[in-house]
N, C-alpha and C. Protein backbone atom coordinates (compact mmCIF):
# COMPACT_ATOMS: atom_id res chain seq x y z
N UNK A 1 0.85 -1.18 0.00
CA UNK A 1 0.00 0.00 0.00
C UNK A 1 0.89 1.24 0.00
N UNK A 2 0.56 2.23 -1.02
CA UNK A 2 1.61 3.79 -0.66
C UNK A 2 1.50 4.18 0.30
N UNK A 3 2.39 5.48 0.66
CA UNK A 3 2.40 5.79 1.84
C UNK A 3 0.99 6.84 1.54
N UNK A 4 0.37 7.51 2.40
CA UNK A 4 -0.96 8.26 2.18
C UNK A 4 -0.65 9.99 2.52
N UNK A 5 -1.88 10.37 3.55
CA UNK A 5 -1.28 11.56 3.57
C UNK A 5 -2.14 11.98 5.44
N UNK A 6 -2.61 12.67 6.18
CA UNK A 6 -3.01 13.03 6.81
C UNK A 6 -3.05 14.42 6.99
N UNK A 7 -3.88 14.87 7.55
CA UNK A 7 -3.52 16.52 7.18
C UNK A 7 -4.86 16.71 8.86
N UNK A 8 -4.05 17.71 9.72
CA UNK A 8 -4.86 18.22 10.88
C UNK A 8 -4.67 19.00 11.10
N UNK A 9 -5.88 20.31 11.08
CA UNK A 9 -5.95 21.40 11.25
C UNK A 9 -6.42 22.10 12.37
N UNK A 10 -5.83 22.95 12.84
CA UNK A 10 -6.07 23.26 14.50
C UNK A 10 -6.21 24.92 14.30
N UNK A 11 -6.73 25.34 15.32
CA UNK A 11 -7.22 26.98 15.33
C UNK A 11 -6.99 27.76 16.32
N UNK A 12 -6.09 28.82 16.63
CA UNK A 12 -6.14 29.44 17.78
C UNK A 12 -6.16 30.84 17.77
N UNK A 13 -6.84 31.55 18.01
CA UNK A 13 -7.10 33.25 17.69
C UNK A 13 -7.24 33.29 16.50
N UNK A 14 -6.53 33.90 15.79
CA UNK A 14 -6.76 34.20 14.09
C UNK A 14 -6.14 33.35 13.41
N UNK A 15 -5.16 32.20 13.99
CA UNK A 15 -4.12 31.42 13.48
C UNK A 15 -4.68 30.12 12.88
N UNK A 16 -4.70 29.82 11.86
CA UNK A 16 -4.84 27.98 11.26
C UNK A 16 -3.59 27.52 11.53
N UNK A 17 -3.27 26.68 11.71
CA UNK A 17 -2.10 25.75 11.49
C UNK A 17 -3.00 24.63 10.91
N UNK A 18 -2.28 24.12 9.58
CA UNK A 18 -2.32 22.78 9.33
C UNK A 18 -0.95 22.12 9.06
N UNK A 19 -1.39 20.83 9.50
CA UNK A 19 0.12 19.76 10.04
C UNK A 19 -0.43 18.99 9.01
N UNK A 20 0.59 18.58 8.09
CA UNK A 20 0.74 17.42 6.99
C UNK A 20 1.77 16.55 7.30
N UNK A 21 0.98 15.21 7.47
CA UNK A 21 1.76 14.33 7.79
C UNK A 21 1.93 13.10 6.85
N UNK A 22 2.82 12.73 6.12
CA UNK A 22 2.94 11.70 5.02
C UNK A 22 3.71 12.33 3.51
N UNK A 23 2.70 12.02 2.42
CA UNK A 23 3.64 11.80 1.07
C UNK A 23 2.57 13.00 0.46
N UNK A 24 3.29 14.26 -0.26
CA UNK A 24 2.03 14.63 -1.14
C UNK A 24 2.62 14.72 -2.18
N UNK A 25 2.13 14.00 -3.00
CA UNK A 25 2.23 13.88 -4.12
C UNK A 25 0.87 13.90 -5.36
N UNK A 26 1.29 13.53 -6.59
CA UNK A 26 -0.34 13.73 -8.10
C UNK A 26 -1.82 13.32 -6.61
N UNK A 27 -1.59 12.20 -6.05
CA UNK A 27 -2.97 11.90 -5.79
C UNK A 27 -3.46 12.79 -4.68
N UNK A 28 -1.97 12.75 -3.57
CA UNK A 28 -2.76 12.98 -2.19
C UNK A 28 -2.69 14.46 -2.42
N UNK A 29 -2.39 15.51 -3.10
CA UNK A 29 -2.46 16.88 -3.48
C UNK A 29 -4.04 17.26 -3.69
N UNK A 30 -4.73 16.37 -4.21
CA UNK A 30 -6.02 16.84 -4.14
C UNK A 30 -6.80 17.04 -2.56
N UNK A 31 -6.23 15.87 -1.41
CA UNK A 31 -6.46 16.21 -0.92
C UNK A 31 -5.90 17.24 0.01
N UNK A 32 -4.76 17.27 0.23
CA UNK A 32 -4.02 18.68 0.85
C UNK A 32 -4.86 19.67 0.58
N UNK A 33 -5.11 20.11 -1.31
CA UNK A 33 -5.86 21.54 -1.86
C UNK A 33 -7.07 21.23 -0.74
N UNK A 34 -8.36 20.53 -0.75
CA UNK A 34 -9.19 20.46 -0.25
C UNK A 34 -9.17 20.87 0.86
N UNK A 35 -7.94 20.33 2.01
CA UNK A 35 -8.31 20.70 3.39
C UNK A 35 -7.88 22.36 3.56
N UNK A 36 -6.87 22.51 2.47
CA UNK A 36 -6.39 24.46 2.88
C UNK A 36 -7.91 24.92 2.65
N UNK A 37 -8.35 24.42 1.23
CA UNK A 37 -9.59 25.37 1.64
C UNK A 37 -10.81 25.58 2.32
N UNK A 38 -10.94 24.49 2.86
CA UNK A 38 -11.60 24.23 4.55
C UNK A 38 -10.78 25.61 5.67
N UNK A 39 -9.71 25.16 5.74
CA UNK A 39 -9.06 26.13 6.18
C UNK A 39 -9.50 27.55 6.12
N UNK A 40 -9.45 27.75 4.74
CA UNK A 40 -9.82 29.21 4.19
C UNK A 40 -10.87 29.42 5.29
N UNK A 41 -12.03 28.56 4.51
CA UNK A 41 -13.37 28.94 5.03
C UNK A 41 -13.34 29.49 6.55
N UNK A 42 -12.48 29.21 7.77
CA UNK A 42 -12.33 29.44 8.73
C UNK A 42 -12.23 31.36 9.02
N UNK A 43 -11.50 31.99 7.70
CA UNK A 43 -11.01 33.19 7.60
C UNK A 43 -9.92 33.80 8.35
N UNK A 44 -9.12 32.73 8.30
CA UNK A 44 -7.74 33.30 9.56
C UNK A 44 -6.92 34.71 8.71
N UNK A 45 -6.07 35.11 9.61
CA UNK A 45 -5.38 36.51 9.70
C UNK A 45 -3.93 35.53 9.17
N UNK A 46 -3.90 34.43 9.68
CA UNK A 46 -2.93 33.89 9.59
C UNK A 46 -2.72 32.61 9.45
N UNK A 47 -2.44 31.80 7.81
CA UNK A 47 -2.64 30.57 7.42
C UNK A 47 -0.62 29.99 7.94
N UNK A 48 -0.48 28.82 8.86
CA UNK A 48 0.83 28.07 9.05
C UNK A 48 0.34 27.26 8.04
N UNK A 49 1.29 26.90 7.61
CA UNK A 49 1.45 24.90 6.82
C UNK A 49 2.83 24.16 7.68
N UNK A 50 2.53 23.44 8.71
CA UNK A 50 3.64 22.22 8.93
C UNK A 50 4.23 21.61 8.37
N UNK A 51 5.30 21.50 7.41
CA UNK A 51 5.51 20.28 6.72
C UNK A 51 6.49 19.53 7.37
N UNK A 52 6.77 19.77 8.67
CA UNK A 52 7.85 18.93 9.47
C UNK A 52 8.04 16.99 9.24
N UNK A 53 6.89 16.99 9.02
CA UNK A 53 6.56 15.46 8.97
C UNK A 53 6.23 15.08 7.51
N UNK A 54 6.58 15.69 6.80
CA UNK A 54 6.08 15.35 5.02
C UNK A 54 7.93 14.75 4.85
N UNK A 55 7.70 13.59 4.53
CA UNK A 55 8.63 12.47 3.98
C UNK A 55 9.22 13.31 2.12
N UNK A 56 7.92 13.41 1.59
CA UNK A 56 8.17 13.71 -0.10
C UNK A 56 7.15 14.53 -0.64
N UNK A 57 7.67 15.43 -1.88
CA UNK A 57 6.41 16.40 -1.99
C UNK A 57 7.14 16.51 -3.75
N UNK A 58 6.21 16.50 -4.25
CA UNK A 58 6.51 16.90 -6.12
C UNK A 58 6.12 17.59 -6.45
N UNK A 59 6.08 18.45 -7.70
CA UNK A 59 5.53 19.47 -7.96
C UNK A 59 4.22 20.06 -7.95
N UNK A 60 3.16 19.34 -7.77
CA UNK A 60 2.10 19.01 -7.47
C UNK A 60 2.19 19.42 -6.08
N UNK A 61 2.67 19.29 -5.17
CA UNK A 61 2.41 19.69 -3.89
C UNK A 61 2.73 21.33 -4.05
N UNK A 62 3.78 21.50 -4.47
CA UNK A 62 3.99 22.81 -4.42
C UNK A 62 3.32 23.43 -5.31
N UNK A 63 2.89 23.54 -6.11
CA UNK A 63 1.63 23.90 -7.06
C UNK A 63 0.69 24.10 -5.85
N UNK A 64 -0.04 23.51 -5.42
CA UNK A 64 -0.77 23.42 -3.90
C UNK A 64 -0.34 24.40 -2.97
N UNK A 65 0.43 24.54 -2.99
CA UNK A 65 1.46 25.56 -1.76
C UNK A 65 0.89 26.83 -2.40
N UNK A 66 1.82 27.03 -3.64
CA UNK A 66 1.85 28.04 -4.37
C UNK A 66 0.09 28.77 -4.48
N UNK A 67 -0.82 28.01 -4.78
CA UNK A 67 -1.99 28.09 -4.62
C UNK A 67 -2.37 28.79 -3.71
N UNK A 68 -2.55 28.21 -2.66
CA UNK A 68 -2.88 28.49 -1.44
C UNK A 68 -2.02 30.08 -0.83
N UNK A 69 -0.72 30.15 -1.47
CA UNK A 69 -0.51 31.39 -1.31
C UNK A 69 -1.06 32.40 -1.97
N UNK A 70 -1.31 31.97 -2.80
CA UNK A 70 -1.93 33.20 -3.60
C UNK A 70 -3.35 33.65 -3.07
N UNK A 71 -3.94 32.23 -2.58
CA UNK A 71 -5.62 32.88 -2.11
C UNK A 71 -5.07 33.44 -1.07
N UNK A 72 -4.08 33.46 -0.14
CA UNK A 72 -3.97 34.05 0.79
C UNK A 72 -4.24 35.80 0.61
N UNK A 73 -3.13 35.89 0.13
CA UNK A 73 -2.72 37.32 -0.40
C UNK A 73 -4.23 37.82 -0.37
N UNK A 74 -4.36 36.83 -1.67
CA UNK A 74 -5.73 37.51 -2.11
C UNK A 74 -6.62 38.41 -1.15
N UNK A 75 -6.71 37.30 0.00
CA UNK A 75 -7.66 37.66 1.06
C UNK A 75 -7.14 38.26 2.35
N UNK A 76 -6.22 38.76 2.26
CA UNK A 76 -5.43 39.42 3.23
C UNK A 76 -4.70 38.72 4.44
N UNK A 77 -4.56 37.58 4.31
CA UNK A 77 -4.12 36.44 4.69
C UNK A 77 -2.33 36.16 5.06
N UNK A 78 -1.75 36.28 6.41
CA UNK A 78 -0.10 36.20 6.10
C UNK A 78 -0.63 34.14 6.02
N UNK A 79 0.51 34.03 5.48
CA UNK A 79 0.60 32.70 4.35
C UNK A 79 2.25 32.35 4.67
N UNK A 80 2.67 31.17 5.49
CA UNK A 80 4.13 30.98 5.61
C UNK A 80 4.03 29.03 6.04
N UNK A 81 5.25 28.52 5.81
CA UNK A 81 5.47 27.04 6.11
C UNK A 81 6.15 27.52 7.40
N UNK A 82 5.46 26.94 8.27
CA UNK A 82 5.75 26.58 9.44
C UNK A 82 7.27 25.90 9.69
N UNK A 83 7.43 25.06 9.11
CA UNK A 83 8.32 24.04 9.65
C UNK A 83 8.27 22.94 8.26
N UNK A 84 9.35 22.02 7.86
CA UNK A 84 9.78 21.84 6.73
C UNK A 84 10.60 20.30 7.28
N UNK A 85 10.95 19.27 7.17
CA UNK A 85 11.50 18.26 7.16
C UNK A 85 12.61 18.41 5.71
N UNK A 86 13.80 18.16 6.65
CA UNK A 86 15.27 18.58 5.62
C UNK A 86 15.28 18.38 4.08
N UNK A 87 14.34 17.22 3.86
CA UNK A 87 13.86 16.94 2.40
C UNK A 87 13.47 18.00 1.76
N UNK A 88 12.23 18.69 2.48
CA UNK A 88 11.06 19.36 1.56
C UNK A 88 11.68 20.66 1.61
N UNK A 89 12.60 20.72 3.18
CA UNK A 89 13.66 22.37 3.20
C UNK A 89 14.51 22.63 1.79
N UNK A 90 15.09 21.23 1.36
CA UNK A 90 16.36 21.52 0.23
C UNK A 90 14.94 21.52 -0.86
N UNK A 91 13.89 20.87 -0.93
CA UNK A 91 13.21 21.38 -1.83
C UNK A 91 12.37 22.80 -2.35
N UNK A 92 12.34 23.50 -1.04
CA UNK A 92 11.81 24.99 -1.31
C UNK A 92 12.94 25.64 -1.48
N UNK A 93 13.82 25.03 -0.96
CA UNK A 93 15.96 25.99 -1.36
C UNK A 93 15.42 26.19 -2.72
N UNK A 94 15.73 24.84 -3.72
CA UNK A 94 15.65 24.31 -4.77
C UNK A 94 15.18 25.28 -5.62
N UNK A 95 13.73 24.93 -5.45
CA UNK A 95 12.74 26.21 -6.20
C UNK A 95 12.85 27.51 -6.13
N UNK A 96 13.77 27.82 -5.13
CA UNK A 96 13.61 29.42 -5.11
C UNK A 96 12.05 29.97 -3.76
N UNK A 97 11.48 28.76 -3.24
CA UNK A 97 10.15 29.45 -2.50
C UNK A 97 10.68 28.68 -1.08
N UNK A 98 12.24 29.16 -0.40
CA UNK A 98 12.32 29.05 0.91
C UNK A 98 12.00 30.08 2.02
N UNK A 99 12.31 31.41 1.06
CA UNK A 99 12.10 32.72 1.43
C UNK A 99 11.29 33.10 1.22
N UNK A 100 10.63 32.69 0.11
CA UNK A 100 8.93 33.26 -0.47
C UNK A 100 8.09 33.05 0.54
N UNK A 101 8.37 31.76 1.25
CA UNK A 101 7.19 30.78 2.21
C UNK A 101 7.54 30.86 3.45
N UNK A 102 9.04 30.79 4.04
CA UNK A 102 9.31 30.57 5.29
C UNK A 102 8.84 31.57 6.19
N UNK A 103 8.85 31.44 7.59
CA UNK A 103 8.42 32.79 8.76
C UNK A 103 9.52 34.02 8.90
C-alpha cells in the first residue's frame, strides 16, 4: 500500500495551522488543496502549513502551496510554512520558495 497523507488542522485566535503528515504527491495533493480550503473557510489573519513530517512532496504539492498562497494574499491572509522536514527544506531551497514561504 503507498504511503498516504493526513492533514490536521487546529485553530487558535486568528491562526490555522495545518500539520501534513505523510507523502504529497499527483494523488494525495487533491487532498491537501481540499483541506487548505476548509481552512480558508475558517477566515484566519494567519494561514501556518507544517511540513515537518512530510517524507516527499513533487511538484504538485507545491503547485498546492503556491496556490494556497496566492488565495492568501488575495484575502489578506499572512501565508508561511511553518516548519519543513530537511527533504522538503532543500526542496523549497531548490525552487527558489524558501524565502517566499518561510516565517
Amino acid at each position: 500500500m503507498p504511503p498516504g497523507l493526513d492533514v490536521r488542522t487546529t485553530h487558535e485566535d486568528r491562526t490555522t495551522t495545518v500539520v501534513v503528515v505523510g507523502e504529497v504527491d499527483l494523488l494525495t495533493s487533491v487532498r491537501l488543496n481540499r483541506e487548505l480550503q476548509i481552512a480558508f473557510e475558517a477566515e484566519p489573519e494567519w494561514l501556518r502549513i507544517d511540513l515537518s513530517e512530510v517524507a516527499f512532496m513533487d511538484t504538485t504539492g507545491v503547485a498546492v502551496l503556491l496556490k494556497a498562497r496566492r488565495q492568501a494574499l488575495e484575502a489578506g491572509c499572512r501565508f508561511t510554512v511553518k516548519a519543513a522536514s530537511p527533504t522538503i527544506q532543500r526542496l523549497l531551497e531548490i525552487t527558489g520558495l524558501a524565502t517566499l514561504l518561510g516565517e
